[in-house]
N, C-alpha and C. Protein backbone atom coordinates (compact mmCIF):
# COMPACT_ATOMS: atom_id res chain seq x y z
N UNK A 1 16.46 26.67 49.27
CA UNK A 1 17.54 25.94 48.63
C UNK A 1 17.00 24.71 47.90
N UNK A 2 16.35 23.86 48.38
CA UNK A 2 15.72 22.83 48.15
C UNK A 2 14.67 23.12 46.55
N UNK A 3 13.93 24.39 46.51
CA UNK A 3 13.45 24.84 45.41
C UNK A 3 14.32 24.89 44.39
N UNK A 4 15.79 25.89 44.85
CA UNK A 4 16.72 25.71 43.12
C UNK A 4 17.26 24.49 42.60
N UNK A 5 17.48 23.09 43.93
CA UNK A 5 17.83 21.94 43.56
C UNK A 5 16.95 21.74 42.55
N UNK A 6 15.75 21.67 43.41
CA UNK A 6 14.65 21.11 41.57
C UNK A 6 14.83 21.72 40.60
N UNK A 7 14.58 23.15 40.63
CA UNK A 7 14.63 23.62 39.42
C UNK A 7 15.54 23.17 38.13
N UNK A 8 16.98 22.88 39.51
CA UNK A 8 17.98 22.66 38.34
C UNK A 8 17.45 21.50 38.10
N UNK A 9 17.27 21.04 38.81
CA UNK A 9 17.44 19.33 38.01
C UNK A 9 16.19 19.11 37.32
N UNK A 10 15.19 19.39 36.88
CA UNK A 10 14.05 19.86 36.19
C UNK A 10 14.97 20.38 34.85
N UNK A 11 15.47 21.28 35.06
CA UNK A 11 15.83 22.13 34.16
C UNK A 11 16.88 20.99 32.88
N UNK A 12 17.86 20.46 34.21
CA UNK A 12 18.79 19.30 33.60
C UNK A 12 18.22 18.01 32.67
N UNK A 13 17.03 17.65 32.95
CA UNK A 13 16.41 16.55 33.15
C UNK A 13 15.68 17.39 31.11
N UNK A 14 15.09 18.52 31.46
CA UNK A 14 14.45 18.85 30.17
C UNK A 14 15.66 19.04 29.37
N UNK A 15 17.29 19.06 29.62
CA UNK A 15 17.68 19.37 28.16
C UNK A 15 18.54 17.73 28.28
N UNK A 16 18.36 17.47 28.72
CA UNK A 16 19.30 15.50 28.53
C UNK A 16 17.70 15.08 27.33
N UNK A 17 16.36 14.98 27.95
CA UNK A 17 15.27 14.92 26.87
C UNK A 17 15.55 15.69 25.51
N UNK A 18 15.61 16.77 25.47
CA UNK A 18 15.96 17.74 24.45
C UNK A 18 16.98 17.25 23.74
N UNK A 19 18.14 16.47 24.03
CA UNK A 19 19.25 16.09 23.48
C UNK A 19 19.01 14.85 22.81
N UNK A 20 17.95 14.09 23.92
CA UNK A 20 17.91 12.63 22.69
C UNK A 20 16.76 12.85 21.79
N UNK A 21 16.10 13.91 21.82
CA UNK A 21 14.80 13.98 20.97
C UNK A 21 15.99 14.46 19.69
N UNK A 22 16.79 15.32 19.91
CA UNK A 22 17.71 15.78 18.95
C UNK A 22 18.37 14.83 18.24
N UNK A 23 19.14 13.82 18.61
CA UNK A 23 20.03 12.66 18.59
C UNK A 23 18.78 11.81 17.52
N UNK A 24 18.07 11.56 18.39
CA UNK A 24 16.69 10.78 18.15
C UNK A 24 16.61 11.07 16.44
N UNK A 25 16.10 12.19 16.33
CA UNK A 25 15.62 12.80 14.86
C UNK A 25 16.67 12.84 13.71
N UNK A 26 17.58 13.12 14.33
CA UNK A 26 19.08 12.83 13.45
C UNK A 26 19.18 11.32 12.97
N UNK A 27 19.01 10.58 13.35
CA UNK A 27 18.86 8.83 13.21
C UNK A 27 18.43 8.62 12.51
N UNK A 28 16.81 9.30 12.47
CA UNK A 28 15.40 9.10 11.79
C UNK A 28 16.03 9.84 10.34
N UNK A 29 16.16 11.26 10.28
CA UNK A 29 16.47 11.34 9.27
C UNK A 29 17.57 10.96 8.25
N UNK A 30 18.15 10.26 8.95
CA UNK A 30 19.64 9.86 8.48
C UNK A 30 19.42 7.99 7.87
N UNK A 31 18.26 7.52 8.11
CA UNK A 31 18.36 6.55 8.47
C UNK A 31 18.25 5.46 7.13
N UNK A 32 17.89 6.58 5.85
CA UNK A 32 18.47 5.86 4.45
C UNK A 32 16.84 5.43 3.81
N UNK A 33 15.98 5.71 4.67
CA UNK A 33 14.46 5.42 3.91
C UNK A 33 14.74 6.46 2.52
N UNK A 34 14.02 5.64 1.34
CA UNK A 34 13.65 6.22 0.17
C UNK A 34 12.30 6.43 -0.29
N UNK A 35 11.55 7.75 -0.08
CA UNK A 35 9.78 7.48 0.03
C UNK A 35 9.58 7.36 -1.63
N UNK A 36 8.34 6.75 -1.64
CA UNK A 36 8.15 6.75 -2.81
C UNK A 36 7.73 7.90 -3.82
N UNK A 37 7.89 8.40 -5.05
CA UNK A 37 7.54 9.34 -5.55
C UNK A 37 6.59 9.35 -6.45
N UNK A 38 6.33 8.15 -6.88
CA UNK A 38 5.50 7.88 -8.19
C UNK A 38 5.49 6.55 -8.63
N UNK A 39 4.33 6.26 -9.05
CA UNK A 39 4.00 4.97 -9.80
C UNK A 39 2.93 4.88 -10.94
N UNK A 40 3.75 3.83 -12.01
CA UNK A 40 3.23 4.03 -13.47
C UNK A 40 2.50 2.14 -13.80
N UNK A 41 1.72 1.96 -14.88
CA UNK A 41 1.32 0.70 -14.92
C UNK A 41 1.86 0.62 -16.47
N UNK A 42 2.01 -1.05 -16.79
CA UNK A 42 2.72 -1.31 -18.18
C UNK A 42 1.57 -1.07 -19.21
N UNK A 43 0.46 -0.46 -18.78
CA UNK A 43 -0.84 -0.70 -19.82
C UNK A 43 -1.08 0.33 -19.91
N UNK A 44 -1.21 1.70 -20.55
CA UNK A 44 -1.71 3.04 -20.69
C UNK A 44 -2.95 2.86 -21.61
N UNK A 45 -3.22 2.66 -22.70
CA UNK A 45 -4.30 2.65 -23.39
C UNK A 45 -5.15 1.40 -22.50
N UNK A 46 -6.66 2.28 -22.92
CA UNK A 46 -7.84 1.48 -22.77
C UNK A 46 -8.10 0.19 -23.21
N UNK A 47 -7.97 -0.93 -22.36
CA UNK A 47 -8.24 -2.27 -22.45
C UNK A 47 -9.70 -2.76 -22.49
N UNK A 48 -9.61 -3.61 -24.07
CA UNK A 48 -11.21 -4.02 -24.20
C UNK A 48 -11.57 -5.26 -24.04
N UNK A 49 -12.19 -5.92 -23.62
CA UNK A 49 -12.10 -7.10 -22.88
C UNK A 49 -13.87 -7.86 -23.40
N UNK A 50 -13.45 -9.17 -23.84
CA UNK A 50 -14.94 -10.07 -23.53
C UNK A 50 -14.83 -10.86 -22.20
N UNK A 51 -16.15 -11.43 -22.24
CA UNK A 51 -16.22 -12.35 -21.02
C UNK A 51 -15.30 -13.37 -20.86
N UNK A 52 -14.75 -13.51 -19.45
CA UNK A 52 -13.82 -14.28 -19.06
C UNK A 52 -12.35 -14.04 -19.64
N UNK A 53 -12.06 -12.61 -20.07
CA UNK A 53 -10.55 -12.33 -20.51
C UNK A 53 -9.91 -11.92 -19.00
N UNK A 54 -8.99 -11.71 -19.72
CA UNK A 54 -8.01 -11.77 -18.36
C UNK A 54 -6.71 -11.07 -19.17
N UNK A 55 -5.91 -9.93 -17.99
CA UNK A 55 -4.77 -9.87 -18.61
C UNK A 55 -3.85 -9.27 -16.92
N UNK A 56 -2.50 -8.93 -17.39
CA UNK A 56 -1.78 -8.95 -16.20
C UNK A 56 -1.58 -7.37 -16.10
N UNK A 57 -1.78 -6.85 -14.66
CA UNK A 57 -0.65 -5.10 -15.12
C UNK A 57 0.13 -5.31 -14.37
N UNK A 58 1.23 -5.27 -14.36
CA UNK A 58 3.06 -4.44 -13.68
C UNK A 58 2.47 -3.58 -13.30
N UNK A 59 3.14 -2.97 -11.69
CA UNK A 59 3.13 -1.72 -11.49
C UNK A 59 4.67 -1.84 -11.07
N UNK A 60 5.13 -0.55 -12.00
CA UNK A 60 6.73 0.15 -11.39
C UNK A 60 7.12 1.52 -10.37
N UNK A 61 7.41 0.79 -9.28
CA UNK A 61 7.33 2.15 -8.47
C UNK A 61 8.37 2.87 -8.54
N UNK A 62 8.74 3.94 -8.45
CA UNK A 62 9.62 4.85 -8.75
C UNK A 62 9.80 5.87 -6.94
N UNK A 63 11.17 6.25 -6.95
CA UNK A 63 12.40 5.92 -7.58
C UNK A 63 12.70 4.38 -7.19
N UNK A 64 13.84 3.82 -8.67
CA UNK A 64 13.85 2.25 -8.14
C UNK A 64 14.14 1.80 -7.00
N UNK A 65 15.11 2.95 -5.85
CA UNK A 65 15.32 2.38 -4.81
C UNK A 65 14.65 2.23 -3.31
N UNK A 66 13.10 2.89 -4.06
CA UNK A 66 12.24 3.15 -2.59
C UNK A 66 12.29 2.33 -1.99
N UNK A 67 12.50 2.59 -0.52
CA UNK A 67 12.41 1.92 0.99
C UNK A 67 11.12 0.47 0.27
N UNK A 68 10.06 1.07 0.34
CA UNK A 68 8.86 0.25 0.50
C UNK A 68 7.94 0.38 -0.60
N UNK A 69 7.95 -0.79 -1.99
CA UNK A 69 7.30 -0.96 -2.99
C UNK A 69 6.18 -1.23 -3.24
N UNK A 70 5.45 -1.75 -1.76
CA UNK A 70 4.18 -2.20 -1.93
C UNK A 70 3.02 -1.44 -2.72
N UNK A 71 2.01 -2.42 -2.56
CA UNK A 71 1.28 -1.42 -3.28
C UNK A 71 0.23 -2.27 -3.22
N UNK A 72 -1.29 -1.77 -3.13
CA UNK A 72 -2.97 -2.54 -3.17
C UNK A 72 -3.55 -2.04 -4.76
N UNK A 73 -4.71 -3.17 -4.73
CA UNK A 73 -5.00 -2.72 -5.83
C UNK A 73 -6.51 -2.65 -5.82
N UNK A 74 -7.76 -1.90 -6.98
CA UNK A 74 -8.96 -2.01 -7.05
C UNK A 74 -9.32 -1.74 -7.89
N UNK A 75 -10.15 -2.09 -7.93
CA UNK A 75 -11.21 -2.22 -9.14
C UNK A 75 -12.83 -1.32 -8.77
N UNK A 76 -13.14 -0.02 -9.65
CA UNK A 76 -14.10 0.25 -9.40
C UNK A 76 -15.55 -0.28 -9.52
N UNK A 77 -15.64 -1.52 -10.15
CA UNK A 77 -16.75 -2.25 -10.28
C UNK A 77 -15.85 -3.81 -10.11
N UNK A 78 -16.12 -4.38 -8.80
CA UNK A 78 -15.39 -5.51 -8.61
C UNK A 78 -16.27 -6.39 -9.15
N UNK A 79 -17.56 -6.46 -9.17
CA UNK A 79 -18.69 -7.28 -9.81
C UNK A 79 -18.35 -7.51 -11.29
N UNK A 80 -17.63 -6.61 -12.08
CA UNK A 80 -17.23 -7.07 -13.38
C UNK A 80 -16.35 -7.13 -13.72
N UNK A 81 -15.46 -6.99 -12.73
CA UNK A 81 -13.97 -6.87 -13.04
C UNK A 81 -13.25 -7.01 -11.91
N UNK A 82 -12.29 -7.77 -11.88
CA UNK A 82 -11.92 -7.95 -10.15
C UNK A 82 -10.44 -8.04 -10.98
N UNK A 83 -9.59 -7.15 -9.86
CA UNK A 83 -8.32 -7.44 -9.33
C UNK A 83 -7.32 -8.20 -8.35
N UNK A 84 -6.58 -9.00 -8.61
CA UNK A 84 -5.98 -9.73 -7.52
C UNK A 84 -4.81 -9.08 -6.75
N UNK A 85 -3.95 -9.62 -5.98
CA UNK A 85 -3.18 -8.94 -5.49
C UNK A 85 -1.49 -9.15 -6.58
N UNK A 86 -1.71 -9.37 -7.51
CA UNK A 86 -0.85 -9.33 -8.39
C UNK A 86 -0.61 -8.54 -9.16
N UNK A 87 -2.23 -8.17 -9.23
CA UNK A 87 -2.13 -7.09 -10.78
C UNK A 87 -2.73 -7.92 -11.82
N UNK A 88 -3.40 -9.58 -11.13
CA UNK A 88 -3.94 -10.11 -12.44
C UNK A 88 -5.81 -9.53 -12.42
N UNK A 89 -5.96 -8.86 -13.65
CA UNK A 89 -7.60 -8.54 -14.20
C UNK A 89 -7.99 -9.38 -14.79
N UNK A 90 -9.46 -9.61 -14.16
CA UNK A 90 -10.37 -10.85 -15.27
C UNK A 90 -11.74 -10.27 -15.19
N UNK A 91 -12.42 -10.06 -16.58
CA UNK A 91 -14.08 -9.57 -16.66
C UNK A 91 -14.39 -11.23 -16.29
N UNK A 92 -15.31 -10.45 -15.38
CA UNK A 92 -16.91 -11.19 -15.03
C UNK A 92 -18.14 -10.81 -15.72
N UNK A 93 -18.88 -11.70 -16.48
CA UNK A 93 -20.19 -11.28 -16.79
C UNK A 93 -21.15 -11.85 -15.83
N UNK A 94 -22.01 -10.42 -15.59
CA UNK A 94 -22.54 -10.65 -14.24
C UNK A 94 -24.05 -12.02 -14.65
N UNK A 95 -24.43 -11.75 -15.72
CA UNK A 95 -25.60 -12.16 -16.09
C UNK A 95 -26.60 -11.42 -16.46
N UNK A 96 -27.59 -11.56 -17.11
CA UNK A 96 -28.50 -10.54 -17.10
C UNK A 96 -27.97 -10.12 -17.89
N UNK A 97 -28.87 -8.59 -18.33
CA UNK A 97 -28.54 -6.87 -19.13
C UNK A 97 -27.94 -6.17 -18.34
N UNK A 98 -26.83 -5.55 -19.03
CA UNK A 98 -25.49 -4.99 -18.17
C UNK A 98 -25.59 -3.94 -19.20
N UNK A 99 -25.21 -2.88 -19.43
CA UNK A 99 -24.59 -2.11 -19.92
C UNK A 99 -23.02 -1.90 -19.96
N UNK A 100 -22.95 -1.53 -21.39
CA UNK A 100 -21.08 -1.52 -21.80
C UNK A 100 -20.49 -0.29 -20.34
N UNK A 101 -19.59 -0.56 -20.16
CA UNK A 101 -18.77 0.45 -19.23
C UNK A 101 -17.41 0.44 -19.26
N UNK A 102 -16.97 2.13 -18.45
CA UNK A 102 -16.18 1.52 -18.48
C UNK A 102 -15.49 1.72 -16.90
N UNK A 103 -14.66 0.71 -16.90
CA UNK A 103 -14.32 0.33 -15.45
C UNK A 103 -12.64 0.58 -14.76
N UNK A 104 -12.21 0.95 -13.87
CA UNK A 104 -10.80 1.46 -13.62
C UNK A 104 -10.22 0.81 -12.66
N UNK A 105 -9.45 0.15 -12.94
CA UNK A 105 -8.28 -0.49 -12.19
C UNK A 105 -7.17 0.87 -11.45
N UNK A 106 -7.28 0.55 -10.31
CA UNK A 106 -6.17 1.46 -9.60
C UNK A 106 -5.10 0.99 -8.61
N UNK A 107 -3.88 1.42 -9.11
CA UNK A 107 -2.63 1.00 -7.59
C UNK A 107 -2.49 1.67 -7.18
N UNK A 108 -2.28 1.52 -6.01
CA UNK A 108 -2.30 2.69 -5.01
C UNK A 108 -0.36 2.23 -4.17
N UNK A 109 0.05 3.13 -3.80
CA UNK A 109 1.59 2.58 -3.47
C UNK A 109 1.09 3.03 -1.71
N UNK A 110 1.93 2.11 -1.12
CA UNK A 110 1.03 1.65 0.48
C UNK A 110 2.46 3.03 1.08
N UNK A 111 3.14 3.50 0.21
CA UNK A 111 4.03 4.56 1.18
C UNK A 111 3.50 5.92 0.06
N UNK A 112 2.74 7.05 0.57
CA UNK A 112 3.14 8.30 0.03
C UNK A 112 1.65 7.80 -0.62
N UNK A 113 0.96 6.93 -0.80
CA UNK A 113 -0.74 6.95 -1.74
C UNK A 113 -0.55 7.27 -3.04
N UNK A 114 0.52 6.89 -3.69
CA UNK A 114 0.40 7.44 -5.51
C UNK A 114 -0.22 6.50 -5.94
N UNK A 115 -0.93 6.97 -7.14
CA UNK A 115 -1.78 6.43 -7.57
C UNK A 115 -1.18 6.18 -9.02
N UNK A 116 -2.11 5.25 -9.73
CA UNK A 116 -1.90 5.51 -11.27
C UNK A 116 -3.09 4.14 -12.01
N UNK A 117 -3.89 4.78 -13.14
CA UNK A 117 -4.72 3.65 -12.94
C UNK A 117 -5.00 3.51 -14.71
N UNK A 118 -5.41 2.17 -14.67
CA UNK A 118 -5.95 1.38 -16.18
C UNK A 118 -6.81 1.86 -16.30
N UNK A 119 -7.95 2.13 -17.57
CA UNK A 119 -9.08 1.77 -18.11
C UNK A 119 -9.28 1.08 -18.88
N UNK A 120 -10.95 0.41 -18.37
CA UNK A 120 -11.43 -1.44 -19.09
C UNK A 120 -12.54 -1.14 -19.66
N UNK A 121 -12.85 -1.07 -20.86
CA UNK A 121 -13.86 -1.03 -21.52
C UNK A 121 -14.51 -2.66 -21.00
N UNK A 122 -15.56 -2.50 -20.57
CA UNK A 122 -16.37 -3.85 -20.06
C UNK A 122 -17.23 -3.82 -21.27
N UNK A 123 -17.86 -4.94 -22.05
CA UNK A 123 -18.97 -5.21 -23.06
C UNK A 123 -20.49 -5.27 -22.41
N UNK A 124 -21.38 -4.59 -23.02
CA UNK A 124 -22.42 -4.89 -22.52
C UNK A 124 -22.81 -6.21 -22.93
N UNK A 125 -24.40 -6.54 -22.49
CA UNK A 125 -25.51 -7.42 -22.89
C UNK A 125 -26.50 -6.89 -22.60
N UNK A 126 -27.59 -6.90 -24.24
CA UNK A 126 -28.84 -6.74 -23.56
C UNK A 126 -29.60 -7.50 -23.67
């Protein structure tokens, strides 16, 4: 007798769990987050830049009402080109003979990883 008590209540115990995992997920999905789908920058053409220029990019995340807009930013050669957490770009000339390049600014959106990125024509020196 003592065995079917547990069972049941084992048994009871796994669908009261079962019910709030249910309840639970209903919440979650109900709960009005908007993920992000995409993100674009205000600069599409290739930006050419001398030493010590500087310019700004916007990033617009899409759709306008996503939950969470954030977003990081980088620079594939931070030595000649560094990004802030604004979106403001400024060439660095490193010194020395450099060769012209060219260099890519990228945002990355901190929900879903979309990407979307600038190109910086950097100037050489030889």
């Amino acid at each position: 007798m003592k065995q079917k008590k547990l069972v049941s209540v084992v048994g009871a115990l796994g669908l009261m769990l079962s019910a709030v995992l249910v309840v639970g997920g209903c919440r979650s999905a109900g709960s009005g987050v908007v993920h992000v789908t995409s993100v674009s920058l205000n600069i599409t053409d290739t930006v050419v830049l001398n030493d010590g220029d500087n310019f700004q990019l916007v990033a617009t995340v899409f759709p306008e009402n996503a939950t969470n807009k954030e977003v990081t930013w980088e620079s594939t050669n931070p030595t000649r080109l560094t990004v802030d957490a604004t979106g403001k770009v400024t060439y660095h000339y490193p010194g020395g003979s450099v060769y012209a390049e060219n260099i890519y600014i990228i945002v990355k959106t901190v929900d879903g990883g979309k990407t979307s990125v600038c190109e910086v024509s950097a100037p050489g020196h030889l």
